[in-house]
PDB file of N, CA and C in Angstrom:
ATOM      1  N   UNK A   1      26.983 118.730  24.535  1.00  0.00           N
ATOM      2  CA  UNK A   1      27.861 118.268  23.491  1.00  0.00           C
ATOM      3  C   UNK A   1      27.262 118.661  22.156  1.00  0.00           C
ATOM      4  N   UNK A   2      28.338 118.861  21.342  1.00  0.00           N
ATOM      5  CA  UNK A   2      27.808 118.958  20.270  1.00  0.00           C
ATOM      6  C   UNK A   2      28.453 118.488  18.986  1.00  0.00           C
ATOM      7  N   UNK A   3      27.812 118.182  17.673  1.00  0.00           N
ATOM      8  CA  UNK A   3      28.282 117.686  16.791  1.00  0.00           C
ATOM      9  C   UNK A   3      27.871 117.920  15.798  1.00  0.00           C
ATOM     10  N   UNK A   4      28.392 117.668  14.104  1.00  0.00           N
ATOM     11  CA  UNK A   4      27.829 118.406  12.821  1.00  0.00           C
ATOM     12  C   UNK A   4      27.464 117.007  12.295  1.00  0.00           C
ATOM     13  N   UNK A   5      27.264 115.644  12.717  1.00  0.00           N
ATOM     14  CA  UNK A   5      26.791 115.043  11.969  1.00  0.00           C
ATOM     15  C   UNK A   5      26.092 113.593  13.158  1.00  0.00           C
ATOM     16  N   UNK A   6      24.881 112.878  13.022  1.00  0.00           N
ATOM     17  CA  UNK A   6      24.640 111.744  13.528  1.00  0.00           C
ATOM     18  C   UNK A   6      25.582 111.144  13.797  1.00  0.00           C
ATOM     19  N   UNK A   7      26.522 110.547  12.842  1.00  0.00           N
ATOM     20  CA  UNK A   7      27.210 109.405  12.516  1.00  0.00           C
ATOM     21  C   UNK A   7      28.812 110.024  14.249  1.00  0.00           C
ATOM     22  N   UNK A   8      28.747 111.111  13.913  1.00  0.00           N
ATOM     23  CA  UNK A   8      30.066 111.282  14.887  1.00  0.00           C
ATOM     24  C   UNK A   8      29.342 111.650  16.707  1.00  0.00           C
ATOM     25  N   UNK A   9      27.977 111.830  16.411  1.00  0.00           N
ATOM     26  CA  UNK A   9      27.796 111.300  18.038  1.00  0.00           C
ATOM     27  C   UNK A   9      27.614 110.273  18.279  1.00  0.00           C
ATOM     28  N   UNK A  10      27.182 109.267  17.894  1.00  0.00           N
ATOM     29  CA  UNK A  10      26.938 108.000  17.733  1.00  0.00           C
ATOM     30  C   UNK A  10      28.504 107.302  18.039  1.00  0.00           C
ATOM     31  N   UNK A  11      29.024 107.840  17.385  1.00  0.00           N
ATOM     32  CA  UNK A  11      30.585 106.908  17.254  1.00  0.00           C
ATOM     33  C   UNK A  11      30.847 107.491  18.990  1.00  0.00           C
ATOM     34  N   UNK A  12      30.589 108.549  18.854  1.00  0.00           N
ATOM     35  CA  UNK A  12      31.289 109.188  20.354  1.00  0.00           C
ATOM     36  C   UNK A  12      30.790 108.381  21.300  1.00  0.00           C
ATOM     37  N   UNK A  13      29.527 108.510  21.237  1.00  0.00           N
ATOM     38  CA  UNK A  13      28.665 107.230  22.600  1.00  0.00           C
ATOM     39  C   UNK A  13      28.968 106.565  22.698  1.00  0.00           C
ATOM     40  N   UNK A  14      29.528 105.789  21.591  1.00  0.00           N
ATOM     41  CA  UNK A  14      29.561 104.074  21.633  1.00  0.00           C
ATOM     42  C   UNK A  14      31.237 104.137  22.581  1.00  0.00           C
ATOM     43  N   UNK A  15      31.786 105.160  22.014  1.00  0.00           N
ATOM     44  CA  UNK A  15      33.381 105.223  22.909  1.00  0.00           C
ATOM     45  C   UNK A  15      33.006 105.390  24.309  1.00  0.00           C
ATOM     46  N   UNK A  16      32.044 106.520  24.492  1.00  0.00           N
ATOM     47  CA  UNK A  16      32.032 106.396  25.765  1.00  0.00           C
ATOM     48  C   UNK A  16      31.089 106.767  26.869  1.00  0.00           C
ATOM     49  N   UNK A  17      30.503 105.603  26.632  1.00  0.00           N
ATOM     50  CA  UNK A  17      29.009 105.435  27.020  1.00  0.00           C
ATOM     51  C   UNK A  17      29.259 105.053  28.743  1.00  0.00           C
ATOM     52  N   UNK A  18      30.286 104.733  29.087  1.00  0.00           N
ATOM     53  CA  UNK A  18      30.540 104.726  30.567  1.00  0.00           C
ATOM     54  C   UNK A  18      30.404 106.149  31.456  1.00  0.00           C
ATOM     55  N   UNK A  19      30.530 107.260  30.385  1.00  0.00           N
ATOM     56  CA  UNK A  19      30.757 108.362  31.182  1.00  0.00           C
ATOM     57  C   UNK A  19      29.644 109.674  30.581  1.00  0.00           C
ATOM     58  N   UNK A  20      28.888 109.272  29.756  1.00  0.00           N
ATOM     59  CA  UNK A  20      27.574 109.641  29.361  1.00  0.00           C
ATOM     60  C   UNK A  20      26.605 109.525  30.443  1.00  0.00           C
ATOM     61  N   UNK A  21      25.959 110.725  31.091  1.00  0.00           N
ATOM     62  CA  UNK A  21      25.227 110.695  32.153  1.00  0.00           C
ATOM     63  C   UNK A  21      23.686 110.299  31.210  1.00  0.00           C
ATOM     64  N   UNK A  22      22.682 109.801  31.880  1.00  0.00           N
ATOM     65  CA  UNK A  22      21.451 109.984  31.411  1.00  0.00           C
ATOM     66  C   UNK A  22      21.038 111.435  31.549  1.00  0.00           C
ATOM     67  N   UNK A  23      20.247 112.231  30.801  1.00  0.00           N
ATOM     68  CA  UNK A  23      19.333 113.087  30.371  1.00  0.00           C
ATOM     69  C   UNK A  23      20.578 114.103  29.845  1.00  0.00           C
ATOM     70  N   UNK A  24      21.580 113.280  29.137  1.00  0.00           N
ATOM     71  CA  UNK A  24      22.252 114.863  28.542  1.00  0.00           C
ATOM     72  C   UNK A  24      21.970 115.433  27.495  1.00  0.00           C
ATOM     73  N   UNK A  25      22.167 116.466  26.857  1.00  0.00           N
ATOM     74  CA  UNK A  25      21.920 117.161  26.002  1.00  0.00           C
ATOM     75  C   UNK A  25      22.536 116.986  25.013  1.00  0.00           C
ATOM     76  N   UNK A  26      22.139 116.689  23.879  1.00  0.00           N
ATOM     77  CA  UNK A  26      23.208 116.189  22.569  1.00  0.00           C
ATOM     78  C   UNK A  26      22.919 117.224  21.525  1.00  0.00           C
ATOM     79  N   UNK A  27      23.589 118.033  20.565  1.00  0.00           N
ATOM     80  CA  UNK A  27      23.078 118.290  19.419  1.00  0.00           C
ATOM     81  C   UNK A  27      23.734 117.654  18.874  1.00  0.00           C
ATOM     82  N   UNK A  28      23.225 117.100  17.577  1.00  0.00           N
ATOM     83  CA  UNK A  28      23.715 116.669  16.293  1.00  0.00           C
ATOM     84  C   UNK A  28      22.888 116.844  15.049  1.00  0.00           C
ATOM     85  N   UNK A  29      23.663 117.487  14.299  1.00  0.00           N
ATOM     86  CA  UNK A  29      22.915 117.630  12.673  1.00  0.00           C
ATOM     87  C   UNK A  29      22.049 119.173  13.124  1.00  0.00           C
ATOM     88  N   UNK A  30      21.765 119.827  13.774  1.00  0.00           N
ATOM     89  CA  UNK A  30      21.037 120.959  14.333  1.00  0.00           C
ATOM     90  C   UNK A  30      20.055 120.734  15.228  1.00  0.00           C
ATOM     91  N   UNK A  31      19.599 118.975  15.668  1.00  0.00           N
ATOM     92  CA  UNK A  31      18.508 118.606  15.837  1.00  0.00           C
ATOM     93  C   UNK A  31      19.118 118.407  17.469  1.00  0.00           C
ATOM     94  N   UNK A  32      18.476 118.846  18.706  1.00  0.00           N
ATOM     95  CA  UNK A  32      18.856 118.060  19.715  1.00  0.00           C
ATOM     96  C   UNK A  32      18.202 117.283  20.192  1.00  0.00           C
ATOM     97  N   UNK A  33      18.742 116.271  21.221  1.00  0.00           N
ATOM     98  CA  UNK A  33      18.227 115.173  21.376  1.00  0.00           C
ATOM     99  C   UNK A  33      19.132 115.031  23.205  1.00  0.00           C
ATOM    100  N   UNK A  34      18.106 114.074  23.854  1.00  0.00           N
ATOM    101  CA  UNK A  34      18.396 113.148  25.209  1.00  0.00           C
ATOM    102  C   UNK A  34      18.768 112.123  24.848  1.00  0.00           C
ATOM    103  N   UNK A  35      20.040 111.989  26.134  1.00  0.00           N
ATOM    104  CA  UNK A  35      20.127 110.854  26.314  1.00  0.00           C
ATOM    105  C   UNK A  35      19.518 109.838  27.650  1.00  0.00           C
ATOM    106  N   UNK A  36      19.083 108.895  27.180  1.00  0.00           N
ATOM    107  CA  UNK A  36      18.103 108.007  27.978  1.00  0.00           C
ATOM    108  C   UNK A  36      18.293 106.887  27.608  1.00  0.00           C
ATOM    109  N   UNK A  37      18.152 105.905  28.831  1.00  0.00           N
ATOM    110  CA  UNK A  37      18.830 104.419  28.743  1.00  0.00           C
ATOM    111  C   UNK A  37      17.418 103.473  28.340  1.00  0.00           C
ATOM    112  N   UNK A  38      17.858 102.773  28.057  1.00  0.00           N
ATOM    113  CA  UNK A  38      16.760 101.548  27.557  1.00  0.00           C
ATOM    114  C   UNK A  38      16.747 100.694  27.950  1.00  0.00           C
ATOM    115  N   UNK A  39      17.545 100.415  29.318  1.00  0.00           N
ATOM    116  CA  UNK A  39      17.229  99.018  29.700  1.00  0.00           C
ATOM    117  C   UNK A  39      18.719  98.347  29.600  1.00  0.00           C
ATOM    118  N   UNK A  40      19.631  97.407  29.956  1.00  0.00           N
ATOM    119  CA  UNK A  40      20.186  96.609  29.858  1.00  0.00           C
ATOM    120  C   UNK A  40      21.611  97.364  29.620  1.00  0.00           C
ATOM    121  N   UNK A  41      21.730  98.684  29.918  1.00  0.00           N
ATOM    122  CA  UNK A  41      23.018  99.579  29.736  1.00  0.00           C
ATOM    123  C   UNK A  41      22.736  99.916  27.924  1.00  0.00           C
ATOM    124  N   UNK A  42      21.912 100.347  27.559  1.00  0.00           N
ATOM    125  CA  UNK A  42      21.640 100.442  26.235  1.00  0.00           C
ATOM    126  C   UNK A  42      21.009 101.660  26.103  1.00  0.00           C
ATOM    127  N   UNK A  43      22.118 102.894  25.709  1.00  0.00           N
ATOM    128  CA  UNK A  43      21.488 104.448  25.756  1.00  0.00           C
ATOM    129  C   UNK A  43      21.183 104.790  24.576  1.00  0.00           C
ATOM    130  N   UNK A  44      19.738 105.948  23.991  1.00  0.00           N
ATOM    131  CA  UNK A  44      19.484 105.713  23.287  1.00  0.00           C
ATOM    132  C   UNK A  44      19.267 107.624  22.828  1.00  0.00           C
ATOM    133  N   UNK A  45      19.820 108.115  21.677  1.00  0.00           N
ATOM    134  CA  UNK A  45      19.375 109.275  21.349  1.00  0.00           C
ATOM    135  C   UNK A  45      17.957 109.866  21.260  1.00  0.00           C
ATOM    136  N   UNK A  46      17.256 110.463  21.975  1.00  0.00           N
ATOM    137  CA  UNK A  46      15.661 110.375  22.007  1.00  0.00           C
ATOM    138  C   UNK A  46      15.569 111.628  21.483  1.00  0.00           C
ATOM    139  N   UNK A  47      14.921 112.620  20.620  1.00  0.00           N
ATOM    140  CA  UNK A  47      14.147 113.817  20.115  1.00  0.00           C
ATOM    141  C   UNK A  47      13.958 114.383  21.175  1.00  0.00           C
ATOM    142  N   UNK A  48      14.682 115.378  21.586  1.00  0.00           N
ATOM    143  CA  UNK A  48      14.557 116.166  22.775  1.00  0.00           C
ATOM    144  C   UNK A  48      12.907 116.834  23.088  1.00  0.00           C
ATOM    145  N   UNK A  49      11.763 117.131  21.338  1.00  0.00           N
ATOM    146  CA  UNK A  49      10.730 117.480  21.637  1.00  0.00           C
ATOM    147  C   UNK A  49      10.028 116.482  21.784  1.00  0.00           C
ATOM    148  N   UNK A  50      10.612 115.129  21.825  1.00  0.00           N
ATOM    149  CA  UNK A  50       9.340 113.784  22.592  1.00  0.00           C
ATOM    150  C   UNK A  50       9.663 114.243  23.846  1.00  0.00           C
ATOM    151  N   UNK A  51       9.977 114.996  24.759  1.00  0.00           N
ATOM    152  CA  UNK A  51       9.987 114.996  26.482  1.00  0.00           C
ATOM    153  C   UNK A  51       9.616 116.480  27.342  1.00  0.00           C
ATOM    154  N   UNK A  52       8.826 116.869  25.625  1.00  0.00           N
ATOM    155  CA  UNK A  52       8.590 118.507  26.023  1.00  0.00           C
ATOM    156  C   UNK A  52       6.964 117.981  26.481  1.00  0.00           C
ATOM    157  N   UNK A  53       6.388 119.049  27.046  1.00  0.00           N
ATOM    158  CA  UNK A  53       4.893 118.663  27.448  1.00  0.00           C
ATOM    159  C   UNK A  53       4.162 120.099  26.942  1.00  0.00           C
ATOM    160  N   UNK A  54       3.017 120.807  26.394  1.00  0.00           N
ATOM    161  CA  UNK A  54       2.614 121.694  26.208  1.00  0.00           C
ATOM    162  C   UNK A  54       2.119 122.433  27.326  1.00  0.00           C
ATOM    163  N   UNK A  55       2.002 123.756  27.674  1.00  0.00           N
ATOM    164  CA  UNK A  55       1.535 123.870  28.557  1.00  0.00           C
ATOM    165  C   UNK A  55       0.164 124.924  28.168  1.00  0.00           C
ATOM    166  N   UNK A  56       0.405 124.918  26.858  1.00  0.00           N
ATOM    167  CA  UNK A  56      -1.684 125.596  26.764  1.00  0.00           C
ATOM    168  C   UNK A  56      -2.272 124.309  25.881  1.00  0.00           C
ATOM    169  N   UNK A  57      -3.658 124.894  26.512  1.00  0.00           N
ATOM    170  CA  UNK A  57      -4.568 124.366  25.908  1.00  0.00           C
ATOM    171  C   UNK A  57      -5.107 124.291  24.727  1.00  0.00           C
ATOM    172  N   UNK A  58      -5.366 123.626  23.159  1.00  0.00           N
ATOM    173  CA  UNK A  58      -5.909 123.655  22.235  1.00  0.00           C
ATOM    174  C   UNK A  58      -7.179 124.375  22.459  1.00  0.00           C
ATOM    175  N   UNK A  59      -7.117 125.222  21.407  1.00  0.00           N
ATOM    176  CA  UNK A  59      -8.965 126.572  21.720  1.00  0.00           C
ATOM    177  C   UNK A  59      -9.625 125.268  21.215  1.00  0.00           C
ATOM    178  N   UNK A  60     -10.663 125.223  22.110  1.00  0.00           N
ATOM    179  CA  UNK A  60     -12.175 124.488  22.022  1.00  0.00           C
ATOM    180  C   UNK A  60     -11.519 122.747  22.508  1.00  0.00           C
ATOM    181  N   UNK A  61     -10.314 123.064  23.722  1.00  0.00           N
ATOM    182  CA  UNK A  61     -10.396 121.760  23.616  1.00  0.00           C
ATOM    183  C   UNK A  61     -10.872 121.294  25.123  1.00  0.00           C
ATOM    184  N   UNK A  62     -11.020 122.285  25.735  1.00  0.00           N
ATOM    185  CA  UNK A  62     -12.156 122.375  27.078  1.00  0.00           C
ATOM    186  C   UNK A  62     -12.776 121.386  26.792  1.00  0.00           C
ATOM    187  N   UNK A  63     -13.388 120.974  28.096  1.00  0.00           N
ATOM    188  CA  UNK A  63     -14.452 119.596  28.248  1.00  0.00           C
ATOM    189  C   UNK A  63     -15.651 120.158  28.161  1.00  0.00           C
ATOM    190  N   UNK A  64     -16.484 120.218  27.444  1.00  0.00           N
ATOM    191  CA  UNK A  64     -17.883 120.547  27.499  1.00  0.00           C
ATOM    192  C   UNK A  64     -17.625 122.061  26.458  1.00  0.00           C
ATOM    193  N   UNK A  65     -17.065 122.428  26.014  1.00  0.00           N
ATOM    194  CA  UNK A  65     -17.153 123.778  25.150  1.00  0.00           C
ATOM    195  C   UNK A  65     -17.532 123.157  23.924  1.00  0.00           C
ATOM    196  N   UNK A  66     -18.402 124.146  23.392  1.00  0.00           N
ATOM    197  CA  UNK A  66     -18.932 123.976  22.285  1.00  0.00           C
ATOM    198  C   UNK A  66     -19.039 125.568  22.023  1.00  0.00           C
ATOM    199  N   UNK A  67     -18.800 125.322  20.036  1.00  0.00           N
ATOM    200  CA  UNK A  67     -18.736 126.468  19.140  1.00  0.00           C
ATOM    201  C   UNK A  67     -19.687 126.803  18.136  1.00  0.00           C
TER     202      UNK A  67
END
């Protein structure tokens, strides 16, 4: 889904949050974001890069390396 402003996905969810799967893909404003529940039927727009994981390593961040 997509949208040009917060305010009109937000309105959209709240319409229809019955048929909003968890982990969908939202853009709004350019920024995308998940959707993920919180507990109690309460879904919540999350920063799609809070659920990214890195997959290299920081240089020198080895256990025992020293520079």
């Amino acid at each position: 889904m997509e949208f040009t402003a917060m305010d009109e996905a937000i309105d959209w969810l709240k319409r229809h949050r019955q048929e909003v799967l968890v982990g969908t893909i939202v853009t709004a404003a350019g920024a995308t974001f998940i959707v993920v529940s919180a507990g109690a039927g309460v879904l919540v727009l999350a920063p799609l890069v809070l659920m990214t994981q890195s997959e290299s390593t920081p240089e020198g961040a080895v256990c025992g390396e020293r520079k």
